[in-house]
Protein backbone atom coordinates (compact mmCIF):
# COMPACT_ATOMS: atom_id res chain seq x y z
CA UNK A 1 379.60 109.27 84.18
CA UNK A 2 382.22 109.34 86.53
CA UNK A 3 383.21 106.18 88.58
CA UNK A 4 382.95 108.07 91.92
CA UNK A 5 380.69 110.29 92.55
CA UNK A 6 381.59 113.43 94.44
CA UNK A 7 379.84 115.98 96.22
CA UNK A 8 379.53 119.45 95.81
CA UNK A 9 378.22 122.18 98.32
CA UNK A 10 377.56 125.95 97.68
CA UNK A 11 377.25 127.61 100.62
CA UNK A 12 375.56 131.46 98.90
CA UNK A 13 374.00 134.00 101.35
CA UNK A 14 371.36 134.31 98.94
CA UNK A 15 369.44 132.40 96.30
CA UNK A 16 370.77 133.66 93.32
CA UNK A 17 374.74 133.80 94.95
CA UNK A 18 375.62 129.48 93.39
CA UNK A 19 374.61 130.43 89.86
CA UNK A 20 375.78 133.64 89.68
CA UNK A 21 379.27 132.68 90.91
CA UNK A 22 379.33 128.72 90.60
CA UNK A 23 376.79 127.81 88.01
CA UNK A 24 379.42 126.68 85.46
CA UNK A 25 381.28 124.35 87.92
CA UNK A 26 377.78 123.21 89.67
CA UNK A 27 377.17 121.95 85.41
CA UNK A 28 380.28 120.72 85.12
CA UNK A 29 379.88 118.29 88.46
CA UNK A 30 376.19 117.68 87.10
CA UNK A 31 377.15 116.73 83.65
CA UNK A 32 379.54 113.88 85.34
CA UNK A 33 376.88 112.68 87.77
CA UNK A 34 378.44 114.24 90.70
CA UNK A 35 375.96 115.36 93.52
CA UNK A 36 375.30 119.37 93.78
CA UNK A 37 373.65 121.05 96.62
CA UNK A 38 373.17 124.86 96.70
CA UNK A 39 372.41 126.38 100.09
CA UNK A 40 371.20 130.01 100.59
CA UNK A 41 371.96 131.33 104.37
CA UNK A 42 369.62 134.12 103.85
CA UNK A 43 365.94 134.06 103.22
CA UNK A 44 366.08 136.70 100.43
CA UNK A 45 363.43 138.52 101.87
CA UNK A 46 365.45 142.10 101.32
CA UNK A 47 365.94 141.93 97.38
CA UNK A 48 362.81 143.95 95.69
CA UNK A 49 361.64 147.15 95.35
CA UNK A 50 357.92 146.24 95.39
CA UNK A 51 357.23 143.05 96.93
CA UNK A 52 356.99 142.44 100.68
CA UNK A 53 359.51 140.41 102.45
CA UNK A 54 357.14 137.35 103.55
CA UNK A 55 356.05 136.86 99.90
CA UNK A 56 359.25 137.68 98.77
CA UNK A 57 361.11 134.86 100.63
CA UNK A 58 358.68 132.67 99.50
CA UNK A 59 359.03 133.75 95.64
CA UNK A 60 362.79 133.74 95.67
CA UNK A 61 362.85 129.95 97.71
CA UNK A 62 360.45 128.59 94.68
CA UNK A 63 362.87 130.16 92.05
CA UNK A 64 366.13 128.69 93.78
CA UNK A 65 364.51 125.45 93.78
CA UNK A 66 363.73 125.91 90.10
CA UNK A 67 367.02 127.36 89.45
CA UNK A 68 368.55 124.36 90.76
CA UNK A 69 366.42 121.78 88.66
CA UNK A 70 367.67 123.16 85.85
CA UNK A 71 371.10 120.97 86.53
CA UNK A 72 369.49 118.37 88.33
CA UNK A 73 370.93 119.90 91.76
CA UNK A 74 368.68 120.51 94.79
CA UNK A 75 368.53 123.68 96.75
CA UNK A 76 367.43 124.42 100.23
CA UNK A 77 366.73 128.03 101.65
CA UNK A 78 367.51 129.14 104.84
CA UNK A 79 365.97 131.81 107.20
CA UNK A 80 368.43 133.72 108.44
CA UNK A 81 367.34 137.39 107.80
CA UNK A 82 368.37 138.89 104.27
CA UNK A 83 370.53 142.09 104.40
CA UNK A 84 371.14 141.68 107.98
CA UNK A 85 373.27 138.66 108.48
CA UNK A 86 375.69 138.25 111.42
CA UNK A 87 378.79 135.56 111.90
CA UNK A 88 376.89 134.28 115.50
CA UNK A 89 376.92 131.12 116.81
CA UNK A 90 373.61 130.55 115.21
CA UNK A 91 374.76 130.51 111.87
CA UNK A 92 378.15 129.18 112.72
CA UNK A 93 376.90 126.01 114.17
CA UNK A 94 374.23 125.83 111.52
CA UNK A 95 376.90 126.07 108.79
CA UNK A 96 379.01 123.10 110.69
CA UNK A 97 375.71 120.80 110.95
CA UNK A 98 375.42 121.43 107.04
CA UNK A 99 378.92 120.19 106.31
CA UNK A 100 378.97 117.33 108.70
CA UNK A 101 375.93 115.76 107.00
CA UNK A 102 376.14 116.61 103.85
CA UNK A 103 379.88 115.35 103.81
CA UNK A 104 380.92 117.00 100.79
CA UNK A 105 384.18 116.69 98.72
CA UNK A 106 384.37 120.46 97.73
CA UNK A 107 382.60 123.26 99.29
CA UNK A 108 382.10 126.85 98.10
CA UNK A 109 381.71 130.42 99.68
CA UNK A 110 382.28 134.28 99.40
CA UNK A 111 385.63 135.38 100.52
CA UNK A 112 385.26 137.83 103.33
CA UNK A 113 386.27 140.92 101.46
CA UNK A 114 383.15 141.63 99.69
CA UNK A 115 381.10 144.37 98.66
CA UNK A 116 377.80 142.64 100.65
CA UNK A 117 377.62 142.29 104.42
CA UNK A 118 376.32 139.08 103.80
CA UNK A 119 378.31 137.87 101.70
CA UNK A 120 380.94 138.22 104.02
CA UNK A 121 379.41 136.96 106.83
CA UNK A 122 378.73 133.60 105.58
CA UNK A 123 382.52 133.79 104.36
CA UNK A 124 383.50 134.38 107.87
CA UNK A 125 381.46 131.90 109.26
CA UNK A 126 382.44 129.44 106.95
CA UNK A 127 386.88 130.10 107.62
CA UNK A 128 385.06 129.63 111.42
CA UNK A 129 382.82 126.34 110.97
CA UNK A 130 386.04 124.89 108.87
CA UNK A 131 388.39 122.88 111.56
CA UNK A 132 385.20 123.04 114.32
CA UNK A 133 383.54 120.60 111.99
CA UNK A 134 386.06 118.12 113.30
CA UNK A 135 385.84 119.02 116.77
CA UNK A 136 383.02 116.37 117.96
CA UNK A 137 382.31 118.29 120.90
CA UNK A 138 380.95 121.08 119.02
CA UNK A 139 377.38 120.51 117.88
CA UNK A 140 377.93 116.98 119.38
CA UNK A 141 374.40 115.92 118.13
CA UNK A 142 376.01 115.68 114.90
CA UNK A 143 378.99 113.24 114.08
CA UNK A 144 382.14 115.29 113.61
CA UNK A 145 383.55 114.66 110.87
CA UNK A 146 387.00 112.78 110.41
CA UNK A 147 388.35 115.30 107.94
CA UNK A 148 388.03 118.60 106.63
CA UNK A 149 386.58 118.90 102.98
CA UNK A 150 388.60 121.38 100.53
CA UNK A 151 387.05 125.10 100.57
CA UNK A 152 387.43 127.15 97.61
CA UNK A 153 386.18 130.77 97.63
CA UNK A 154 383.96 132.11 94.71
CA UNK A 155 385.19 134.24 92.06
CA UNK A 156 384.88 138.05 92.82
CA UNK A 157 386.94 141.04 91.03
CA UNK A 158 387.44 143.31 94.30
CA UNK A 159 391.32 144.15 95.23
CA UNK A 160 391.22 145.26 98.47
CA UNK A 161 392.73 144.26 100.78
CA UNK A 162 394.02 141.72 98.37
CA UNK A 163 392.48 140.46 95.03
CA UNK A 164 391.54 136.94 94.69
CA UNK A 165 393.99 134.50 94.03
CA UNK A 166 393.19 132.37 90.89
CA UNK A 167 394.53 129.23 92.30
CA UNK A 168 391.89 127.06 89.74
CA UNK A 169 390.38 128.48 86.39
CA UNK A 170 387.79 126.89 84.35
CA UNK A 171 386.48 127.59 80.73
CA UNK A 172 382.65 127.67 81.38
CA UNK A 173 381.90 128.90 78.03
CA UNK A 174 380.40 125.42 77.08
CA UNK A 175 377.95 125.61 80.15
CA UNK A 176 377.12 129.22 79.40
CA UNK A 177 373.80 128.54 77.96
CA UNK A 178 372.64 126.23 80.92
CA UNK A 179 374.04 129.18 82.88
CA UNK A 180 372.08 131.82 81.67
CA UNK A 181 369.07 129.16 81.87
CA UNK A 182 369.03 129.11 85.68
CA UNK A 183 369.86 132.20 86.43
CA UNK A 184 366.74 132.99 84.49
CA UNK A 185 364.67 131.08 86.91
CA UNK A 186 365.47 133.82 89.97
CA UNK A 187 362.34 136.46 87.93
CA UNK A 188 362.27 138.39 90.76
CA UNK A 189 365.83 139.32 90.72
CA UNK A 190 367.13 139.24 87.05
CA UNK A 191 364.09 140.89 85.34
CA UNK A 192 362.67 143.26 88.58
CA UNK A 193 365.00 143.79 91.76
CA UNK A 194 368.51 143.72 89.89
CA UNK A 195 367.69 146.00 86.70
CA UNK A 196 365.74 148.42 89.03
CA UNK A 197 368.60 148.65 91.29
CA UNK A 198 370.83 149.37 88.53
CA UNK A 199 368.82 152.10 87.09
CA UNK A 200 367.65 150.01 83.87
CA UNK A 201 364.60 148.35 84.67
CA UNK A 202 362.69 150.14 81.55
CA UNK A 203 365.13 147.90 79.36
CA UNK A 204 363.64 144.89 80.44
CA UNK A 205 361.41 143.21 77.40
CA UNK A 206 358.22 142.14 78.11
CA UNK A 207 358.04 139.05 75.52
CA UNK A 208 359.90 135.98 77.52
CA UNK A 209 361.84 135.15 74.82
CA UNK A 210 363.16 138.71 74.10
CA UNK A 211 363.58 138.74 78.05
CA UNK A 212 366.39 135.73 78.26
CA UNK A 213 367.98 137.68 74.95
CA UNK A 214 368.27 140.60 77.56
CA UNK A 215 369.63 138.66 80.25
CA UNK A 216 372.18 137.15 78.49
CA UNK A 217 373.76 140.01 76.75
CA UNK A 218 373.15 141.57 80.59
CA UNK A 219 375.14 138.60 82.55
CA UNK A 220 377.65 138.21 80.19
CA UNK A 221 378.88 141.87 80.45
CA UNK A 222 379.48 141.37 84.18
CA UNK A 223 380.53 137.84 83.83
CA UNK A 224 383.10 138.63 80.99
CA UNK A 225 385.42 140.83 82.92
CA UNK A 226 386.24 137.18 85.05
CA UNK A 227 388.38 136.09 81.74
CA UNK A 228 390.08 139.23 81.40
CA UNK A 229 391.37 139.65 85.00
CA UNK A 230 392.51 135.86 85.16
CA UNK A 231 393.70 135.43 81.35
CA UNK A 232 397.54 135.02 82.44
CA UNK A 233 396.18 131.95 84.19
CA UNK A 234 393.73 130.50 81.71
CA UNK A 235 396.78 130.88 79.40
CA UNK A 236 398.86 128.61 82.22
CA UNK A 237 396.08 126.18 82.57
CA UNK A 238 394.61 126.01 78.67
CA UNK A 239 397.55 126.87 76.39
CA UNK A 240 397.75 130.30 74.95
CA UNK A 241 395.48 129.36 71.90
CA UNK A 242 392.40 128.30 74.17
CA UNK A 243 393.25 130.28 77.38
CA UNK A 244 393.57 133.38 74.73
CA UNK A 245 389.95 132.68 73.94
CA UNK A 246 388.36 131.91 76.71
CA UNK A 247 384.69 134.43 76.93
CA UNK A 248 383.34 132.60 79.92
CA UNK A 249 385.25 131.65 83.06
CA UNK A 250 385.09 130.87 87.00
CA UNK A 251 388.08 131.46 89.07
CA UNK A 252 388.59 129.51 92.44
CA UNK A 253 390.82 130.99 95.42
CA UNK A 254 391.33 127.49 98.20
CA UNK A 255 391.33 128.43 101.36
CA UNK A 256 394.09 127.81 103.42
CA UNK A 257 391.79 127.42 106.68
CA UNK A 258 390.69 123.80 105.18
CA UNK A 259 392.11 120.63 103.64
CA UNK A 260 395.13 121.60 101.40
CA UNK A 261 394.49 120.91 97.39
CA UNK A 262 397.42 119.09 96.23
CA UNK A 263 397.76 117.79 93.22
CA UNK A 264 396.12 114.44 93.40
CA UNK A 265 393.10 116.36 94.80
CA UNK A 266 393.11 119.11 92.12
CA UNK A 267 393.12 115.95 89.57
CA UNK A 268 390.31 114.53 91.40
CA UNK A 269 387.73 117.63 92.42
CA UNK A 270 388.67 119.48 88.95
CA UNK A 271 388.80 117.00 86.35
CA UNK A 272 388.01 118.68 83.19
CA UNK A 273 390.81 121.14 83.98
CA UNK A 274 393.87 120.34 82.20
């Protein structure tokens, strides 16, 4: 348990977005009795094939929640519309009231080059919300905040117009398991929306247990390509025995529209990296 307990915010533009990119750091600040929040902006209402959107929001808020449980984190849904999220005012200001009272240590997000509109609006509107969270006559009903809290962007593998910049690496593989476990809990997405999208939903086993067997072979193949693209710097950060070995990993670009992470703070928010 560690002697002070830090905070941990992922702001995801949909309910599935903190496991899928965070879900071995979220168990990593878990495991030392740090505090973990996951936020979706969106509602999720846009991600089936079959189900309508009002159920669909509802479904995908219940499995988030569960999702989160998992670690002992809690999760809150928003209801901005899925698939059609703007940077406004609306979710700028929404984003700063989040920060202010949650007053978290180390927060979370898509970079702004990414293949989903969404995902790159709550990027933007997080690089936006960043120094106005400060400002205490923005969204005065809230008290500004003295300081800004580091921002780290999520891992992703696009390269254009420049790839992410592994500024932290972490060796997930021993969270992998509790990994798989929540993102298990989003049904609607991992066994339904996602493998029909991807032209495989006949794949899918029936039997539950067969199901997660599925899943994980399925997550690992797009998770695995994280180690390969950032090897040179699991090798820097791990040695070249471990860092050679590494399946599993999350890769952390800090944004430079924040706090700075110098080195006391890397020691600090990113204690189990060497």
């Amino acid at each position: 348990m560690a002697e002070e307990v830090l905070r941990l915010l992922v702001l995801g533009a949909h309910p599935d977005d903190a496991e899928y990119h965070a879900g071995g750091l979220a168990t990593l600040y878990r495991g030392l009795g740090h505090t973990v929040k996951f936020v979706s902006v969106t509602d999720g209402s846009a991600g089936h094939h079959q189900t309508p959107p009002f159920d669909l929001a509802r479904i995908r808020r219940a499995e988030a929640e569960a999702a989160a449980r998992v670690i002992g984190a809690t999760s809150e849904t928003w209801s901005f519309p899925d698939g059609r999220l703007e940077t406004g005012l609306d979710v700028r200001e929404r984003i700063i009231r989040e920060i202010r009272s949650f007053s978290p240590d180390l927060v979370l997000t898509h970079r702004t080059c990414d293949y989903h509109p969404d995902h790159r609006a709550v990027g933007q509107a997080v690089q936006d919300a960043s120094y106005m969270v400060t400002v205490p006559h923005i969204v005065p009903e809230v008290p500004a905040l003295r300081k800004d809290p580091v921002v780290a962007y999520m891992c992703d593998l696009f390269t254009r117009p420049a790839p992410l910049r592994g500024d932290v690496v972490i060796d997930v593989g021993d969270s992998w398991e509790t990994i798989v476990d929540m993102f298990a809990c989003h049904e609607s997405q991992v066994f339904q929306w996602l493998p029909y999208n991807q032209g495989v939903l006949d794949s899918v086993p029936r039997d539950a247990n067969e199901r997660r067997a599925w899943l994980r072979e399925w997550f690992a193949q797009h998770i695995r390509p994280r180690a390969e693209r950032f090897r040179r710097e699991l090798i820097a950060t791990y040695g070249e025995k471990r860092g050679a070995a590494v399946e599993f990993a999350e890769a952390y670009e800090i944004s430079e529209y924040a706090a700075p992470l110098d080195a006391g703070g890397r020691k600090r928010l990113f204690p189990f990296v060497p």
